[in-house]
Protein backbone atom coordinates (compact mmCIF):
# COMPACT_ATOMS: atom_id res chain seq x y z
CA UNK A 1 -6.41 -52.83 12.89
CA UNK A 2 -8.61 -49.53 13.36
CA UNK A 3 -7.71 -49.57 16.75
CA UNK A 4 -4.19 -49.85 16.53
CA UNK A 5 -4.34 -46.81 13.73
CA UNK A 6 -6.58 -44.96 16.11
CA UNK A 7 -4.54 -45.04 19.53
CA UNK A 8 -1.06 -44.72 17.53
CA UNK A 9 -2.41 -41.33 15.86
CA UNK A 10 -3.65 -40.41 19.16
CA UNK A 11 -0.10 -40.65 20.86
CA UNK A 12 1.30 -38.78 17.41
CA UNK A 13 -0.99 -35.93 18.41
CA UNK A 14 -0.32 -35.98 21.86
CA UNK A 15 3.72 -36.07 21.27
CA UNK A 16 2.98 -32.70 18.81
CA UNK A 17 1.46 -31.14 21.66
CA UNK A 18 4.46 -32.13 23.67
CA UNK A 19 6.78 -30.57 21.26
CA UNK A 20 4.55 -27.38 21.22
CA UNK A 21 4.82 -27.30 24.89
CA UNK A 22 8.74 -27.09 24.66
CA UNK A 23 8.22 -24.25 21.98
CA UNK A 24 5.85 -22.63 23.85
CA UNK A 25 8.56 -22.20 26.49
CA UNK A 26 11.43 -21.29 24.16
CA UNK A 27 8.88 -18.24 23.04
CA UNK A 28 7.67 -17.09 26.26
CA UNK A 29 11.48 -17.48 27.75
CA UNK A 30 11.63 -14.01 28.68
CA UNK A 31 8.75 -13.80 30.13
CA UNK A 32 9.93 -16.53 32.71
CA UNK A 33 13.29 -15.39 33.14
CA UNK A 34 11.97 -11.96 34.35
CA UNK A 35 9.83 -13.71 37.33
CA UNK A 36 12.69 -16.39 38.24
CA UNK A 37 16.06 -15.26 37.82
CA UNK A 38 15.74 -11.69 39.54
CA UNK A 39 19.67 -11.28 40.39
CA UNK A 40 21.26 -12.37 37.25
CA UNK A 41 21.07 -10.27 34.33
CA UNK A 42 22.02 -11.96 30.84
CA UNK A 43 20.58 -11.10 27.47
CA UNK A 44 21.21 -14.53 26.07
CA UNK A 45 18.70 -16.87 24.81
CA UNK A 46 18.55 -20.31 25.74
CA UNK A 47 17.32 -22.84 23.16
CA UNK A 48 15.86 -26.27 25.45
CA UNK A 49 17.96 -28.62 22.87
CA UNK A 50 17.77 -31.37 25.47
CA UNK A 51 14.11 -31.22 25.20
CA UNK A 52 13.79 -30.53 21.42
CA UNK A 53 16.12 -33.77 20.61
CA UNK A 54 14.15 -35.94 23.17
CA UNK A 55 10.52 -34.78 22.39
CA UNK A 56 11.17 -34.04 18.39
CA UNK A 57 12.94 -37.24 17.81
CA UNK A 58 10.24 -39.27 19.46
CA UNK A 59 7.61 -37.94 17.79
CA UNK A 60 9.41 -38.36 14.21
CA UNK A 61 9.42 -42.14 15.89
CA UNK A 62 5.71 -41.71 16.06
CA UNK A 63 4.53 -41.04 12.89
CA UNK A 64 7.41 -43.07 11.02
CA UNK A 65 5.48 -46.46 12.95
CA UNK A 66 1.85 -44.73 12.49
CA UNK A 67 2.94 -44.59 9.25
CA UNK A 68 4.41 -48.22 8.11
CA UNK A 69 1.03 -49.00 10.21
CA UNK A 70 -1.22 -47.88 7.94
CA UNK A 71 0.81 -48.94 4.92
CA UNK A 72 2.19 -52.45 5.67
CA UNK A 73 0.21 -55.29 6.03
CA UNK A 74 1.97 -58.32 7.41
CA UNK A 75 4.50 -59.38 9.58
CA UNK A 76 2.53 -57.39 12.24
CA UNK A 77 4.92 -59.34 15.40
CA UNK A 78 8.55 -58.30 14.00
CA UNK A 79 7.09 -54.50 13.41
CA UNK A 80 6.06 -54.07 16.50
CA UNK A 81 9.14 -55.83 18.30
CA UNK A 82 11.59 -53.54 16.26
CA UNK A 83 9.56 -50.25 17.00
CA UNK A 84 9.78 -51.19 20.85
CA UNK A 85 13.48 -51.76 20.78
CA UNK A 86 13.90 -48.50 18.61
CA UNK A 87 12.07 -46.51 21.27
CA UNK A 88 14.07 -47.91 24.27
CA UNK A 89 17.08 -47.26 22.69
CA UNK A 90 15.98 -43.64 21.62
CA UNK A 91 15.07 -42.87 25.54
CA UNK A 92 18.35 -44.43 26.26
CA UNK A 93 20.20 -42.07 23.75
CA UNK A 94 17.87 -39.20 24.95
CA UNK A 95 18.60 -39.32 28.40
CA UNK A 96 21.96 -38.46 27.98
CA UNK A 97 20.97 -35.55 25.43
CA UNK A 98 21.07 -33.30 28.45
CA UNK A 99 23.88 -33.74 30.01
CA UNK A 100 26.29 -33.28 26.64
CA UNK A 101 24.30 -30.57 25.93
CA UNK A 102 24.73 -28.83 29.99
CA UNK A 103 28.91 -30.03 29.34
CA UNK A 104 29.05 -27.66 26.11
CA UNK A 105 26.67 -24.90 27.85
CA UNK A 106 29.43 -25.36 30.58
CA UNK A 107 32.45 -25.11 29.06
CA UNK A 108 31.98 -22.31 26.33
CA UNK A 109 29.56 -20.09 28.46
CA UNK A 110 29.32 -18.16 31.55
CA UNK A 111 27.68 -19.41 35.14
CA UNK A 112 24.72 -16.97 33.90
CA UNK A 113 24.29 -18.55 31.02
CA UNK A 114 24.53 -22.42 32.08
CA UNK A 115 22.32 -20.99 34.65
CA UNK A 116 19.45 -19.79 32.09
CA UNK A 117 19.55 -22.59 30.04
CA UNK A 118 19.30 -25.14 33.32
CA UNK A 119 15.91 -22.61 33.99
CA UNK A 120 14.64 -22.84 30.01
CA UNK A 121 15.47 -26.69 30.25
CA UNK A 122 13.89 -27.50 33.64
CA UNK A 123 10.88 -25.26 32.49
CA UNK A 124 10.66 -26.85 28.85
CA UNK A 125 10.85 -30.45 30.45
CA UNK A 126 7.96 -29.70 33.06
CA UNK A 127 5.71 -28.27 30.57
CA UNK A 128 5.97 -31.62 27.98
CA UNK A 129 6.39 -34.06 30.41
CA UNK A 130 2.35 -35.13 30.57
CA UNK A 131 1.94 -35.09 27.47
CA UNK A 132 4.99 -37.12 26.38
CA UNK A 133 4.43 -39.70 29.29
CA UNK A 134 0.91 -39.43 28.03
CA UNK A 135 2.25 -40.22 24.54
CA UNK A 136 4.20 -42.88 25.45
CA UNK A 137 1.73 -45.05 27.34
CA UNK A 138 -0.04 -44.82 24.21
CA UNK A 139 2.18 -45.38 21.80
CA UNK A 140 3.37 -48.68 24.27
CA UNK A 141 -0.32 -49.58 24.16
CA UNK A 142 -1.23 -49.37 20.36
CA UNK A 143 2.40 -51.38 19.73
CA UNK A 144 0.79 -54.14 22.12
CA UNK A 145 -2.63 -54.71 20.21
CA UNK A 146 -0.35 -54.38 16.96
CA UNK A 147 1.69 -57.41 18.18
CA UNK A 148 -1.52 -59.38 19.20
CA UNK A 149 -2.95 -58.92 15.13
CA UNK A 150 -2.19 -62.14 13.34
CA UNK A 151 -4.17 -60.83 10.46
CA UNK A 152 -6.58 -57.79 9.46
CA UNK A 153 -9.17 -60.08 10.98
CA UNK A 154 -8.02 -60.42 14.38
CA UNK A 155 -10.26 -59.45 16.78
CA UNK A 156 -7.45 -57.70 19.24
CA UNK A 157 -7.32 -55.33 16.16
């Protein structure tokens, strides 16, 4: 069971970095617009919430399984089936995070401003995507060996 703990607090860590990525980008924002978007001038600020939904809520995923993980101590095969299925649905949900959120940018803002966020969005999605993929192989990974313990003897532990 070390195992599992270890590589599932691994992917936790990785997925924080991830979400420090996409705040890392909301901070330095400016700092990018001035080198990329030359022509338009706009002094609004564009919040990645795309990014922040996807990466936060999968890390909250994270650390709620890491966490019934190191508390919980049977029924190791039904845990690890329901924290797969809650993580495909989550990516499902996810993926369409960004386009509701580029429909609303749309309708109650300018071209300017759809056009900033689409920048702070594509920026914020570059910078955590290796660590979330990253993350996610992990987190697949220590769900796998979870599924193989029959018991905190199992040698797949």
């Amino acid at each position: 069971m070390r195992g599992v703990k270890i590589v599932l607090g691994i992917a936790a860590i990785v997925q924080f970095a991830g979400l420090c990525a996409v705040l890392g980008v909301v901070l330095m924002q400016e700092m990018l617009v001035k080198s990329m978007m030359r022509g338009i001038h706009t002094d609004a600020f564009a919040v990645p919430y795309a990014s922040l939904i996807s990466v936060g809520l999968s890390l909250l995923l994270y650390v709620a399984v890491f966490s019934i993980v190191m508390t919980v101590k049977e029924g190791y095969k039904a845990k690890a089936v329901i924290s797969l299925i809650c993580l495909a649905v989550l990516r499902i949900i996810c993926s369409y995070a960004g386009i509701v959120v580029n429909m609303v940018v749309a309708t109650w803002h300018s071209a300017e401003v759809l056009a900033l966020h689409s920048m702070v969005e594509s920026y914020a999605s570059m910078w955590s995507a290796p660590f979330t993929a990253v993350a996610l192989i992990l987190f697949c990974f220590g769900m796998g060996r979870y599924y193989a313990c029959q018991d905190s003897e199992a040698s797949a532990c």
